[in-house]
N, C-alpha and C. Protein backbone atom coordinates (compact mmCIF):
# COMPACT_ATOMS: atom_id res chain seq x y z
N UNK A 1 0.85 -1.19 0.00
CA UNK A 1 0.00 0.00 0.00
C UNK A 1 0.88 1.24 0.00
N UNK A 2 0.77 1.68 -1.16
CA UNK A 2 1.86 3.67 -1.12
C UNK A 2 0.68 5.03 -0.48
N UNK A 3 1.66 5.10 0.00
CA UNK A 3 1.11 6.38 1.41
C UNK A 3 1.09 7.25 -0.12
N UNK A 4 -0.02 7.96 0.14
CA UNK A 4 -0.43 9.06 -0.19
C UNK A 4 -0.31 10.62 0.25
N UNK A 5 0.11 11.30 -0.40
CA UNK A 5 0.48 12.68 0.31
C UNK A 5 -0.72 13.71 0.36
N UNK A 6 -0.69 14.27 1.67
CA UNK A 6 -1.93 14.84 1.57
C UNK A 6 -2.30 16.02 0.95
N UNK A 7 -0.93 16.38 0.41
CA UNK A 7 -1.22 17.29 -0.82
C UNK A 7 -2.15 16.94 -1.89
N UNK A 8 -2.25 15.63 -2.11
CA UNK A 8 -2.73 15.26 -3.13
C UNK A 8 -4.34 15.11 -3.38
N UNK A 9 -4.60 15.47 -1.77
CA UNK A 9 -6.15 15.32 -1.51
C UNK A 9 -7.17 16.56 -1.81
N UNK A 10 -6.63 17.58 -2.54
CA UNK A 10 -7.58 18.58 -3.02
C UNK A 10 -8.40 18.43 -4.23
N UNK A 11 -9.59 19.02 -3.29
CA UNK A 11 -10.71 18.65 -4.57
C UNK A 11 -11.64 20.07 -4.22
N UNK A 12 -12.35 20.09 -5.59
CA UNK A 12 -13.09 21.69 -5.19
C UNK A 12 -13.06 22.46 -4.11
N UNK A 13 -11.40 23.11 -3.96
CA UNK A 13 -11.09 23.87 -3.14
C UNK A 13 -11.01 23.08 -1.70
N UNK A 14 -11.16 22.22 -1.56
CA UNK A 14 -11.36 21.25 0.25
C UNK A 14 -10.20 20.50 0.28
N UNK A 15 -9.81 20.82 1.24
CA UNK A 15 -8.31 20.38 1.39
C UNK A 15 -8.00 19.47 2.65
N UNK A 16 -7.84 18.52 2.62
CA UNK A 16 -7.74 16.97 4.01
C UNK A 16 -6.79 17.43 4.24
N UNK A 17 -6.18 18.27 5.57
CA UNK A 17 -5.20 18.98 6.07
C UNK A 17 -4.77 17.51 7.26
N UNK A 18 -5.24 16.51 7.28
CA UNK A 18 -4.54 15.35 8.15
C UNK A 18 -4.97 13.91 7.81
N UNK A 19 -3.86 13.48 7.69
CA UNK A 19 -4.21 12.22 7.09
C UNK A 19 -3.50 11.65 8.07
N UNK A 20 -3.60 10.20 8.93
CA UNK A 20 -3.10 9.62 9.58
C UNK A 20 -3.23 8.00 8.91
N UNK A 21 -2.07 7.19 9.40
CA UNK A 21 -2.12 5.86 9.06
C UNK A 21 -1.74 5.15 10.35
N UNK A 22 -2.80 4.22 10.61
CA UNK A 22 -2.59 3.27 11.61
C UNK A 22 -2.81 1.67 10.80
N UNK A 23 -2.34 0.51 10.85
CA UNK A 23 -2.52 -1.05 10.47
C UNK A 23 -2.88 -0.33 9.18
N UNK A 24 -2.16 0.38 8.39
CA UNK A 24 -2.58 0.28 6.93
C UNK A 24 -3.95 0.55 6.34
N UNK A 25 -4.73 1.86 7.31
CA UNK A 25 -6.12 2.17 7.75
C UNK A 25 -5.82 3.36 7.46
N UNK A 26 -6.47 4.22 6.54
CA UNK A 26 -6.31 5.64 6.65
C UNK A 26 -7.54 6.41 7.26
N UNK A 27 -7.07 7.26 8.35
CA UNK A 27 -7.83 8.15 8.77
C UNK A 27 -7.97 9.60 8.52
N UNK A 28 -9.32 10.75 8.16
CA UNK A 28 -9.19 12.01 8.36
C UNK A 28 -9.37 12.41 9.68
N UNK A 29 -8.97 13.18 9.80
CA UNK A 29 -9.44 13.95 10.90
C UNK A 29 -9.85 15.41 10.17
N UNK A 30 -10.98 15.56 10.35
CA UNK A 30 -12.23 16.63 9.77
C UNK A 30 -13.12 17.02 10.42
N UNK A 31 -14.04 17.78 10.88
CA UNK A 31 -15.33 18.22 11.34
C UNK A 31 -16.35 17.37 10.41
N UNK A 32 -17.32 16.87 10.98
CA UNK A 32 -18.47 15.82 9.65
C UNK A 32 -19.06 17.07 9.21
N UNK A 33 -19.25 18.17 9.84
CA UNK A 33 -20.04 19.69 8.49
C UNK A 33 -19.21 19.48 6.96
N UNK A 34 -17.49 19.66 7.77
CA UNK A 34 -16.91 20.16 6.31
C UNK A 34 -17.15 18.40 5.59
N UNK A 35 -17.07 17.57 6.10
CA UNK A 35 -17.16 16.54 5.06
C UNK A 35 -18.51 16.26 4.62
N UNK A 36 -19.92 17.06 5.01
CA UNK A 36 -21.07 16.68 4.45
C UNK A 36 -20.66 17.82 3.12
N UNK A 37 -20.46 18.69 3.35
CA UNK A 37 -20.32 19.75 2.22
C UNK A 37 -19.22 19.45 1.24
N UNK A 38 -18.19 18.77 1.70
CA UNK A 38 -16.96 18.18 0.35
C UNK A 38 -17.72 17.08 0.01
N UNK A 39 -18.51 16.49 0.33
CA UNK A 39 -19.13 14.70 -0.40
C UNK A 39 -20.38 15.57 -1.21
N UNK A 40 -20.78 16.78 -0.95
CA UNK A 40 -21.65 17.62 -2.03
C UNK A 40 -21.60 17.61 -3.33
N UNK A 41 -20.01 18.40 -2.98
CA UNK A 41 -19.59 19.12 -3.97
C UNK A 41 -18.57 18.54 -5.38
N UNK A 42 -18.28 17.56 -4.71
CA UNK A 42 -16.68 16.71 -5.27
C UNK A 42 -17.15 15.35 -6.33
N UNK A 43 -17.25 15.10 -7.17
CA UNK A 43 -17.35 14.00 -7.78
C UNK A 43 -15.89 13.24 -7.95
N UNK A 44 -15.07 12.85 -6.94
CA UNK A 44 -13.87 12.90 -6.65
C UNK A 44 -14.20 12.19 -5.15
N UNK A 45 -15.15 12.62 -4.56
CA UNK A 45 -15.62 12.17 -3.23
C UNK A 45 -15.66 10.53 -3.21
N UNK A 46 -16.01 9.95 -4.12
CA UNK A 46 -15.76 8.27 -4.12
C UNK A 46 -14.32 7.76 -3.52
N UNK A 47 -13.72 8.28 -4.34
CA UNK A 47 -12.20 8.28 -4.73
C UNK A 47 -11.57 8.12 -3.04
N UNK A 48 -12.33 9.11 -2.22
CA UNK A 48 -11.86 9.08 -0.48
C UNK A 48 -12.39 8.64 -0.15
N UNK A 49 -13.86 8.16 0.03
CA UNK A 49 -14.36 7.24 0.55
C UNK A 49 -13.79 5.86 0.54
N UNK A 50 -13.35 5.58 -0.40
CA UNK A 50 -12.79 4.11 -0.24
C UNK A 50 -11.47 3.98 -0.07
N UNK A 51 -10.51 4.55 0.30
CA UNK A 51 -9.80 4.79 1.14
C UNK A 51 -9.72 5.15 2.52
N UNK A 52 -10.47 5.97 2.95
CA UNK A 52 -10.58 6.95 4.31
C UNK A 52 -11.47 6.57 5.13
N UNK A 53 -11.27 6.60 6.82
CA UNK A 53 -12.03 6.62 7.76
C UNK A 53 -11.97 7.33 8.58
N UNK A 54 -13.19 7.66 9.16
CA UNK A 54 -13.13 8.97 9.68
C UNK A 54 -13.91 8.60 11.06
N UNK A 55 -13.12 8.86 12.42
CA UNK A 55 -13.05 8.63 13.84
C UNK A 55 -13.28 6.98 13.78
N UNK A 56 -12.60 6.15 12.78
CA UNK A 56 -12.58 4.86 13.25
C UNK A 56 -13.44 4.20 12.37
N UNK A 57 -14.84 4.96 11.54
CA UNK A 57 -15.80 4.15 10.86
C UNK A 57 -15.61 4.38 9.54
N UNK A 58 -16.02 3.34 8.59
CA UNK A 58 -15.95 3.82 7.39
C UNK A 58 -16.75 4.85 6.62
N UNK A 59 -16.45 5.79 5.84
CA UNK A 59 -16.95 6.54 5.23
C UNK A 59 -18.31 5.94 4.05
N UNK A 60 -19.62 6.14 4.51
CA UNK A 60 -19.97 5.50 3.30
C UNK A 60 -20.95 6.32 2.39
């Protein structure tokens, strides 16, 4: 699995300012407002969902 830089996570202006990796598990750490409003806006939003978890659960 290649770590991803979190530069790489911009999408219509929303920017994943923390990405953490634990057992090969990626986590955001985000407010759920700003992530109801980036899963709005982003058709790109798949793309993190299936990667990313957010406080432990999966994004779905």
């Amino acid at each position: 699995m290649s770590l991803v830089s979190k530069d790489d996570f911009q999408y219509n202006a929303f920017l994943i300012n923390s990405l953490k990796t634990y057992q090969n598990v990626a986590y955001i750490v985000t407010k759920q407002t700003d992530l109801k409003r980036f899963n709005k806006c982003s058709d790109d939003a798949v793309n993190v969902n299936l990667i990313a978890n957010i406080n432990g659960h999966p994004i779905w």
